[in-house]
N, C-alpha and C. Protein backbone atom coordinates (compact mmCIF):
# COMPACT_ATOMS: atom_id res chain seq x y z
N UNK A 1 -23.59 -8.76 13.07
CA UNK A 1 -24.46 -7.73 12.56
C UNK A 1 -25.51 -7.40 13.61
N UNK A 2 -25.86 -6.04 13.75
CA UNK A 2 -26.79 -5.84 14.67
C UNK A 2 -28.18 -6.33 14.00
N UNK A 3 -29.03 -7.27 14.87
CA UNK A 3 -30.09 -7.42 14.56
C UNK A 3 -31.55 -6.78 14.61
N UNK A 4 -31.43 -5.10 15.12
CA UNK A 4 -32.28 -4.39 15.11
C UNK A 4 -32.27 -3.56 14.25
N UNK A 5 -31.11 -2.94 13.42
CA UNK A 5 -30.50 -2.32 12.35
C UNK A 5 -29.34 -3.29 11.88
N UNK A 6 -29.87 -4.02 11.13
CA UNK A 6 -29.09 -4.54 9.61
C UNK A 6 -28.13 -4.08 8.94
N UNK A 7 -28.36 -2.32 9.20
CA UNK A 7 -27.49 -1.71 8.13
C UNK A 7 -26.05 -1.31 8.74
N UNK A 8 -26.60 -1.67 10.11
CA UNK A 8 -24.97 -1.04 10.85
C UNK A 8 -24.65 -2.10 11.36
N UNK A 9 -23.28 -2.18 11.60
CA UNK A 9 -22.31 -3.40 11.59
C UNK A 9 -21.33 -2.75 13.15
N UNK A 10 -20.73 -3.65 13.52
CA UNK A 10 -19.41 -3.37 14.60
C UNK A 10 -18.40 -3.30 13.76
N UNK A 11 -16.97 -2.83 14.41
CA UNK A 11 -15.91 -2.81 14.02
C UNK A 11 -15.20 -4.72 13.97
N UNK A 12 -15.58 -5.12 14.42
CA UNK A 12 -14.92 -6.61 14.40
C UNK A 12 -15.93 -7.07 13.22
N UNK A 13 -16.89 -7.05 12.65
CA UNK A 13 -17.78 -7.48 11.48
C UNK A 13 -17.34 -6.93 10.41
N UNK A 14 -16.85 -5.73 10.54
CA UNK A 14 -16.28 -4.52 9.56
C UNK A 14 -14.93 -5.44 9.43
N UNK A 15 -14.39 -5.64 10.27
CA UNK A 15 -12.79 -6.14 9.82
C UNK A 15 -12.90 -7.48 9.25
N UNK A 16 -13.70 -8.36 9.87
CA UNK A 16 -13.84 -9.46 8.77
C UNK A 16 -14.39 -9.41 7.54
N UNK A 17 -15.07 -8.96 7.54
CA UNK A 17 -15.59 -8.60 5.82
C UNK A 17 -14.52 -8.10 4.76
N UNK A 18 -13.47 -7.01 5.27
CA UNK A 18 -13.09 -6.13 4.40
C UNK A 18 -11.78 -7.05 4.37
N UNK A 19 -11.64 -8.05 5.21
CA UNK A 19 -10.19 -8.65 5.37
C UNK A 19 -9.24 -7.87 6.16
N UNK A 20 -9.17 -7.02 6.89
CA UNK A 20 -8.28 -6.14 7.48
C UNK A 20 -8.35 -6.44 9.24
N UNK A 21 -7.04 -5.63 10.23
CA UNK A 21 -7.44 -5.46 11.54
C UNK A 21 -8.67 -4.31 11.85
N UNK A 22 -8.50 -4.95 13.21
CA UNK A 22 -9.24 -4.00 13.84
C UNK A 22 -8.61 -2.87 13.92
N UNK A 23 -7.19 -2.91 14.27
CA UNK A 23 -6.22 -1.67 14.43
C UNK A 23 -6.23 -1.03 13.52
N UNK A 24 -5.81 -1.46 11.85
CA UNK A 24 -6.09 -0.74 10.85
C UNK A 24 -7.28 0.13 10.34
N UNK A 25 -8.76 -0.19 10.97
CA UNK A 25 -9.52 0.51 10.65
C UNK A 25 -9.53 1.51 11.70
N UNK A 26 -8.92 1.38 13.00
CA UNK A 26 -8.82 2.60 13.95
C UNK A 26 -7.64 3.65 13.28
N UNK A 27 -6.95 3.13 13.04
CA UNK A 27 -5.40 3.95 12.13
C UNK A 27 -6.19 4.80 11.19
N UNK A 28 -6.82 4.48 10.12
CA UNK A 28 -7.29 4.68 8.91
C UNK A 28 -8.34 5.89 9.71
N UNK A 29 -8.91 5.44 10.22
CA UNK A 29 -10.23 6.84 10.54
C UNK A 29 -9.39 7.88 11.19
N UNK A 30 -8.33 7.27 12.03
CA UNK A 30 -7.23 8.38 12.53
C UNK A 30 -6.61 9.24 11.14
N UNK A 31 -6.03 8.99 10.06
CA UNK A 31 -6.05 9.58 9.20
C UNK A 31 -6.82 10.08 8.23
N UNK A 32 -8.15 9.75 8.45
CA UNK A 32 -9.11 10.36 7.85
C UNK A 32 -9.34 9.85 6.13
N UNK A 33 -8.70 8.20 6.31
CA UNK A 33 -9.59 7.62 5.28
C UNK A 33 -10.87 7.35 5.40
N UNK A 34 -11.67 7.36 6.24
CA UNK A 34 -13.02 6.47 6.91
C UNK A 34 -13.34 7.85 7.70
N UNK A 35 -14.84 7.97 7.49
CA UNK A 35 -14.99 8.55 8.26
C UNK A 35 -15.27 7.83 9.71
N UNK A 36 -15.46 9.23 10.57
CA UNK A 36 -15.61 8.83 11.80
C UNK A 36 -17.12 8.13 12.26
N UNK A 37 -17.52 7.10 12.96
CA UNK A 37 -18.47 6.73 12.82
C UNK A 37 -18.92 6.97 14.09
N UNK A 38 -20.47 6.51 14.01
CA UNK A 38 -21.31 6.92 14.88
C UNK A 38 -21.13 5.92 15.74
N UNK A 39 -21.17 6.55 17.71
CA UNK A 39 -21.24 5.45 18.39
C UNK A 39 -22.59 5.32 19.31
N UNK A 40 -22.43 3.72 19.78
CA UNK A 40 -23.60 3.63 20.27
C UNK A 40 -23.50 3.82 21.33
N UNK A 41 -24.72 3.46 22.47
CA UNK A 41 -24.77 4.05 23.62
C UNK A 41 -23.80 3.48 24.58
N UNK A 42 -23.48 2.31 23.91
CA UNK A 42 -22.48 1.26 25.20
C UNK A 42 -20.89 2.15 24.67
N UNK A 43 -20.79 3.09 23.26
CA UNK A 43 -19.39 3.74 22.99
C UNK A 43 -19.33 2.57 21.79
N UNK A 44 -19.22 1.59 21.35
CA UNK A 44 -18.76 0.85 20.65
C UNK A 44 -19.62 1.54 18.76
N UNK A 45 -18.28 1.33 18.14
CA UNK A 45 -18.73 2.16 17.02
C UNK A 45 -19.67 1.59 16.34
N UNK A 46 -20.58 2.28 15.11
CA UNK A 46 -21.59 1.71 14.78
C UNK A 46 -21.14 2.09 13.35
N UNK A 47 -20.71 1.40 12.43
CA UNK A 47 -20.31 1.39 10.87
C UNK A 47 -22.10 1.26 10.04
N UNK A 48 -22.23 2.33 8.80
CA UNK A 48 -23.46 1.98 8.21
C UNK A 48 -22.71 1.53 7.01
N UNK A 49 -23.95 1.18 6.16
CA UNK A 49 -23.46 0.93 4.96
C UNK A 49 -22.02 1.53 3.92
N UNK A 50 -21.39 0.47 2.97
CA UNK A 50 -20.67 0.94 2.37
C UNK A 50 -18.73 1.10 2.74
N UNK A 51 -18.97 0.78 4.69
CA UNK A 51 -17.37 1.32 4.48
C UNK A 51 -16.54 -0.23 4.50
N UNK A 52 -17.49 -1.46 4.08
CA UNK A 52 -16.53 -2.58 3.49
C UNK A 52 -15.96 -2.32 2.19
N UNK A 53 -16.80 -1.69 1.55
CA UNK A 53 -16.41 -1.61 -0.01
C UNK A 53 -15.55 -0.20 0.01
N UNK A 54 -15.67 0.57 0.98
CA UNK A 54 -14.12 1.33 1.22
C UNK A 54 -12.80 0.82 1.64
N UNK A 55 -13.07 0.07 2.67
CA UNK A 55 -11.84 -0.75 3.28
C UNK A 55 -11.40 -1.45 2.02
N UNK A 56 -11.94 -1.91 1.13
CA UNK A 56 -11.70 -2.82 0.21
C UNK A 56 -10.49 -2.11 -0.84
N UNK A 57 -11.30 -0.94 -1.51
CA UNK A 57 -10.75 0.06 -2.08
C UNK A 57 -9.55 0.40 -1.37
N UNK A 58 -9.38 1.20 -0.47
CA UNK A 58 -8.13 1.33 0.19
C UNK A 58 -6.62 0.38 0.38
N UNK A 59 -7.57 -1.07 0.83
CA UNK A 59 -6.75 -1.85 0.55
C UNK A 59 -6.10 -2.29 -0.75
N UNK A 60 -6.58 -2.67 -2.01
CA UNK A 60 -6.57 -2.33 -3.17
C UNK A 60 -5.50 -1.36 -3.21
N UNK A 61 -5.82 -0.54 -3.28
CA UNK A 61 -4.70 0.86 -3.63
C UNK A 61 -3.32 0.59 -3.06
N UNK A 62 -3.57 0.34 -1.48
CA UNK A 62 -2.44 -0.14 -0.96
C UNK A 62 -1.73 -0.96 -1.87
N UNK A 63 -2.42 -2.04 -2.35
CA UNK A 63 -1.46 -3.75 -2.88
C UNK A 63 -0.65 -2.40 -4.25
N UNK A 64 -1.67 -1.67 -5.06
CA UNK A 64 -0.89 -1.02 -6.10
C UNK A 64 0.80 -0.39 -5.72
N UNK A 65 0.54 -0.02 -4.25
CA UNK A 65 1.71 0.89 -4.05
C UNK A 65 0.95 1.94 -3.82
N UNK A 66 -0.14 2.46 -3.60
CA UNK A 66 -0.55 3.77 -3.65
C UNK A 66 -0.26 4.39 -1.99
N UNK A 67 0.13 5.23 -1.92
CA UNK A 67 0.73 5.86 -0.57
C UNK A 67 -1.03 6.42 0.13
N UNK A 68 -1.02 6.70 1.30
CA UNK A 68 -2.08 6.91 1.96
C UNK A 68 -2.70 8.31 1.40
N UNK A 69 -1.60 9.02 1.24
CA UNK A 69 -2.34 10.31 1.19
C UNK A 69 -2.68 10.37 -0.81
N UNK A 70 -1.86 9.53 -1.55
CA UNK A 70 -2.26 9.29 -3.01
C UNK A 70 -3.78 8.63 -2.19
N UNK A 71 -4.50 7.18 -1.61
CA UNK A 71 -5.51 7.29 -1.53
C UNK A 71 -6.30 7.70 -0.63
N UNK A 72 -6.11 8.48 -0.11
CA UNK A 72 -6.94 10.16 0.34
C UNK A 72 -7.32 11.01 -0.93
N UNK A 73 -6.54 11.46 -1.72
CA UNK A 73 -7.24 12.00 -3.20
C UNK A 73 -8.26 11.26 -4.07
N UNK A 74 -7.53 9.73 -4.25
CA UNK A 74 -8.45 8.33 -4.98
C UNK A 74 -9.37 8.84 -4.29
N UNK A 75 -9.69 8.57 -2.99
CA UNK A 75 -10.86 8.40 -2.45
C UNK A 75 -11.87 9.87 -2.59
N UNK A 76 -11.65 11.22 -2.43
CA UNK A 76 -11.97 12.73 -3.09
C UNK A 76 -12.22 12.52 -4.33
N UNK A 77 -11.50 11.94 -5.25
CA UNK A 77 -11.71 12.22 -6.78
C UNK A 77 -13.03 10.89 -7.26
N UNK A 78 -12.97 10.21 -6.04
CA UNK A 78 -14.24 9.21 -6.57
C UNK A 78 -15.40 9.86 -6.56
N UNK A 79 -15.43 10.85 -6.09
CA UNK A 79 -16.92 11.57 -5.83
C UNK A 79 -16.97 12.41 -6.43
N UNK A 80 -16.07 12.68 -7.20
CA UNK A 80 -16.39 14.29 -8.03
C UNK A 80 -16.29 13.85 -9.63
N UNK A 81 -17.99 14.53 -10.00
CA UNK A 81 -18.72 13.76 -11.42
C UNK A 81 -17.92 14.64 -12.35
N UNK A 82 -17.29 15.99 -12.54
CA UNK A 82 -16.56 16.56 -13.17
C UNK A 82 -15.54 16.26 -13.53
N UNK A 83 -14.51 16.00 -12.42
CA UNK A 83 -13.08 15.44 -12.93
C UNK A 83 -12.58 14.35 -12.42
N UNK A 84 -13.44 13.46 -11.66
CA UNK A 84 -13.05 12.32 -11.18
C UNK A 84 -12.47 11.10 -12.43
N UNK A 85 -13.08 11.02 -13.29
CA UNK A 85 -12.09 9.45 -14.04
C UNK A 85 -11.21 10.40 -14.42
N UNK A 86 -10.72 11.76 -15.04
CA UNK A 86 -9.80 12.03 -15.69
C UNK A 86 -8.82 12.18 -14.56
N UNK A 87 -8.82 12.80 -13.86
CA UNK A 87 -7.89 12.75 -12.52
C UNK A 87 -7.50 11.16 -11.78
N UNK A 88 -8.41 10.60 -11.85
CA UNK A 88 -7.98 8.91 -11.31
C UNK A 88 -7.35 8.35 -12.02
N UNK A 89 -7.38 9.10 -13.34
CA UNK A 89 -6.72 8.23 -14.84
C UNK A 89 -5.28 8.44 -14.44
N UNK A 90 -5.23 9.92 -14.33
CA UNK A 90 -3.84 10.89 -14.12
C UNK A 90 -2.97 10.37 -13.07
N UNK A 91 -3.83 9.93 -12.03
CA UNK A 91 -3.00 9.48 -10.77
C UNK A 91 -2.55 8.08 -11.25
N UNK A 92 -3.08 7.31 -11.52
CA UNK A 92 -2.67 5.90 -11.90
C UNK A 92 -1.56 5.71 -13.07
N UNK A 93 -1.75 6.89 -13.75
CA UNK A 93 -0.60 6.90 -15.12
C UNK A 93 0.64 7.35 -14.40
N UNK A 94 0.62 8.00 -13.29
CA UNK A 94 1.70 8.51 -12.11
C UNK A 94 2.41 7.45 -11.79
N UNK A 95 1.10 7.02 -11.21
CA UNK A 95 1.79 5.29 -10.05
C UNK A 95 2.48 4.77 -11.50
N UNK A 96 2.35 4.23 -12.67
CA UNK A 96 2.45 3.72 -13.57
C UNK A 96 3.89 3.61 -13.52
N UNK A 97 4.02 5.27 -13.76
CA UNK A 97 5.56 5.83 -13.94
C UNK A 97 6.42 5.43 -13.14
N UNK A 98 6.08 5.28 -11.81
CA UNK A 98 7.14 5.15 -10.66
C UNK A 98 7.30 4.09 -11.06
N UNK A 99 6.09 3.01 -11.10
CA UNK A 99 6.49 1.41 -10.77
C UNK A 99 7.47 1.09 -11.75
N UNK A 100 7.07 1.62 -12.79
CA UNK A 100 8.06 1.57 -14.53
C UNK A 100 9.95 2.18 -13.62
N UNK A 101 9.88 2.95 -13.31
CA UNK A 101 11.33 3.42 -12.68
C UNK A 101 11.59 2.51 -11.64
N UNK A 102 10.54 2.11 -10.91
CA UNK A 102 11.65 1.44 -10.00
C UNK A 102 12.13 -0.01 -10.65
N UNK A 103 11.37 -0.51 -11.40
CA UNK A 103 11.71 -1.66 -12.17
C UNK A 103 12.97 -1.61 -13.04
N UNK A 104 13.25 -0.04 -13.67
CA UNK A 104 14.07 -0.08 -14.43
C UNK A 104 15.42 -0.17 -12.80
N UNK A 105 15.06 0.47 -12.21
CA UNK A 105 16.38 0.55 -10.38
C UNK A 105 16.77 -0.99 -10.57
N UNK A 106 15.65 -1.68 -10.57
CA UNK A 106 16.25 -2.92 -9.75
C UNK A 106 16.60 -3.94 -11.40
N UNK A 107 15.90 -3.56 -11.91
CA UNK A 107 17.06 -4.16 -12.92
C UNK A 107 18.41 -4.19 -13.02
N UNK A 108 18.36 -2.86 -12.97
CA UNK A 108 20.12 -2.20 -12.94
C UNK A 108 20.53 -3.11 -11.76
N UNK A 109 20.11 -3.24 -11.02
CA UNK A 109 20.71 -3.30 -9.62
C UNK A 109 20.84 -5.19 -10.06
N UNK A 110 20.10 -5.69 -10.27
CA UNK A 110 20.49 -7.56 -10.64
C UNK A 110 21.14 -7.75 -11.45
N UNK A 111 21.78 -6.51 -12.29
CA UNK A 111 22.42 -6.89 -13.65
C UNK A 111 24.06 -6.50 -12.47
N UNK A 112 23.92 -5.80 -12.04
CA UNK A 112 25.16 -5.42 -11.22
C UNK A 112 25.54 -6.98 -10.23
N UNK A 113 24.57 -7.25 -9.71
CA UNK A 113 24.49 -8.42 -8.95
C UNK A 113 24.74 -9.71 -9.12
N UNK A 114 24.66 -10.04 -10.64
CA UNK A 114 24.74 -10.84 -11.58
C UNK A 114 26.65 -11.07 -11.90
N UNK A 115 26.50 -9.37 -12.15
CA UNK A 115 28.22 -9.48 -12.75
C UNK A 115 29.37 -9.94 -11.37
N UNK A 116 28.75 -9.28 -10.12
CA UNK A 116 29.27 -9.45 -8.89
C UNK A 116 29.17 -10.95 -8.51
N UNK A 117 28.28 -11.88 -8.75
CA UNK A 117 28.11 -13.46 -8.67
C UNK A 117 28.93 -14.02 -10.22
N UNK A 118 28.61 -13.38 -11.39
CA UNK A 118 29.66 -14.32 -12.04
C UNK A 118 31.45 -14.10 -11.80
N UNK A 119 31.51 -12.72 -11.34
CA UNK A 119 33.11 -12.67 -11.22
C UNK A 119 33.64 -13.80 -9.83
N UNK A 120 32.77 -13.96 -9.15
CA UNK A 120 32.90 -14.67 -7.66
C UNK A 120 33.51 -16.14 -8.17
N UNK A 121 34.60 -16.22 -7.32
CA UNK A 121 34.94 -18.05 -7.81
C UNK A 121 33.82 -18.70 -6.64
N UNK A 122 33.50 -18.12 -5.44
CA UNK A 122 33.17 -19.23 -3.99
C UNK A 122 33.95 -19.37 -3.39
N UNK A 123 35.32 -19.39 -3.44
CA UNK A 123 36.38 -20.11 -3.04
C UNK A 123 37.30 -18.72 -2.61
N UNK A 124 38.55 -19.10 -1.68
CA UNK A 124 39.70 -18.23 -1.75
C UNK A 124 39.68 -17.40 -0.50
N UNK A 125 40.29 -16.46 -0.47
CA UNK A 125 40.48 -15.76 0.62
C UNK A 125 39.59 -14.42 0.51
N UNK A 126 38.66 -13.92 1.55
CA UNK A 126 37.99 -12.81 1.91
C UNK A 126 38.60 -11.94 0.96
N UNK A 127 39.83 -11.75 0.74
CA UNK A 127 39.96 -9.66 0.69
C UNK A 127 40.32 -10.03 -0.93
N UNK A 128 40.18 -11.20 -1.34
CA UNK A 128 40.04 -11.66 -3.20
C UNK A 128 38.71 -11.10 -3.19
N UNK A 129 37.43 -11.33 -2.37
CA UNK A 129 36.64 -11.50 -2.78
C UNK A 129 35.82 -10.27 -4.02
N UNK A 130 34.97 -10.94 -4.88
CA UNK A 130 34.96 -9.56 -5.62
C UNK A 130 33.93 -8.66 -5.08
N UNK A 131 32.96 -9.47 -4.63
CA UNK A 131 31.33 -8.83 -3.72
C UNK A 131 31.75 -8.00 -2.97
N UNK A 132 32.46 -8.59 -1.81
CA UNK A 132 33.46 -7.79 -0.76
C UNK A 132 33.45 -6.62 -1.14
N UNK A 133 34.89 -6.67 -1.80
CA UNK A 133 35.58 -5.54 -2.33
C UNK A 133 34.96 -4.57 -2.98
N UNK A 134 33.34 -5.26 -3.73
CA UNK A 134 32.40 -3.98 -4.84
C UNK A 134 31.65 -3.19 -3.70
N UNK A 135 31.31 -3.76 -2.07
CA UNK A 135 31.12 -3.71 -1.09
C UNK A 135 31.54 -2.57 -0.84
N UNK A 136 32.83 -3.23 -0.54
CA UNK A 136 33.65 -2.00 0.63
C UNK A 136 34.18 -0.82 -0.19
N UNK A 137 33.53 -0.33 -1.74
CA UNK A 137 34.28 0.72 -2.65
C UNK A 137 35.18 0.85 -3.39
N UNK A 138 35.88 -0.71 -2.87
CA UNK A 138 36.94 -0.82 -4.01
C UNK A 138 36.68 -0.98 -5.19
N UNK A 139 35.88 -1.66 -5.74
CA UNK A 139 35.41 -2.39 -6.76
C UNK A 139 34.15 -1.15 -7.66
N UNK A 140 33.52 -0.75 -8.34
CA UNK A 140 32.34 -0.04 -8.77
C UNK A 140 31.77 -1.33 -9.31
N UNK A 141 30.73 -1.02 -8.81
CA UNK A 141 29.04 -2.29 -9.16
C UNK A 141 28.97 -2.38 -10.71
């Protein structure tokens, strides 16, 4: 922490706090999650208050699945006192949906996987095999 201003931090103080790289917070201002920050006279950036508890957020969103440019909007709709929770509501009932579909994908997909391991003896010759064969088109999953 700078000890003449408290309130501004380096990029290596910034990354330990928020848990992230250094690279990632250069990436991130490159896409215009973060703004661009002020530098000091030596060039080295000068972070003020607040963009741990962004990095945080962002990251967050990330673990949800939220795609960068879904939190590029999160991050727009946090500031707007009009339609911000109803719109954050909207986006998250979105993410909701997908995660709900892809769960129903990979279900399908272990129940297929399942039938492909119980038909399997282990044993025998390659072109018996049933995996193989559901593999190579002979077979439908």
């Amino acid at each position: 922490m700078d000890i003449q201003n408290p309130r501004h931090i380096t990029i290596g103080a910034v990354a330990r706090q928020a848990g992230v790289g250094i690279d990632t917070i250069r990436y991130y201002e490159r896409e215009g999650l973060l703004p661009e920050p002020v530098r000091r006279a030596s060039g080295y950036r000068d972070y003020g208050a607040g963009i741990v508890e962004r990095l945080r957020f962002i990251r967050r969103a990330k673990d949800l699945g939220f795609t960068l440019q879904e939190i590029r909007e999160l991050l727009a709709l946090s500031t707007d006192r009009e339609r911000g929770v109803k719109s954050v509501k909207q986006r998250a009932e979105a993410r909701l949906g997908e995660v709900e579909q892809r769960i129903r994908e990979l279900q399908r997909v272990k129940r297929g996987l399942k039938q492909l391991i119980d038909a399997c003896p282990g044993h025998g010759a390659l072109e018996h095999c049933p995996i193989l064969r559901a593999l190579g088109g002979e077979d439908k999953v």
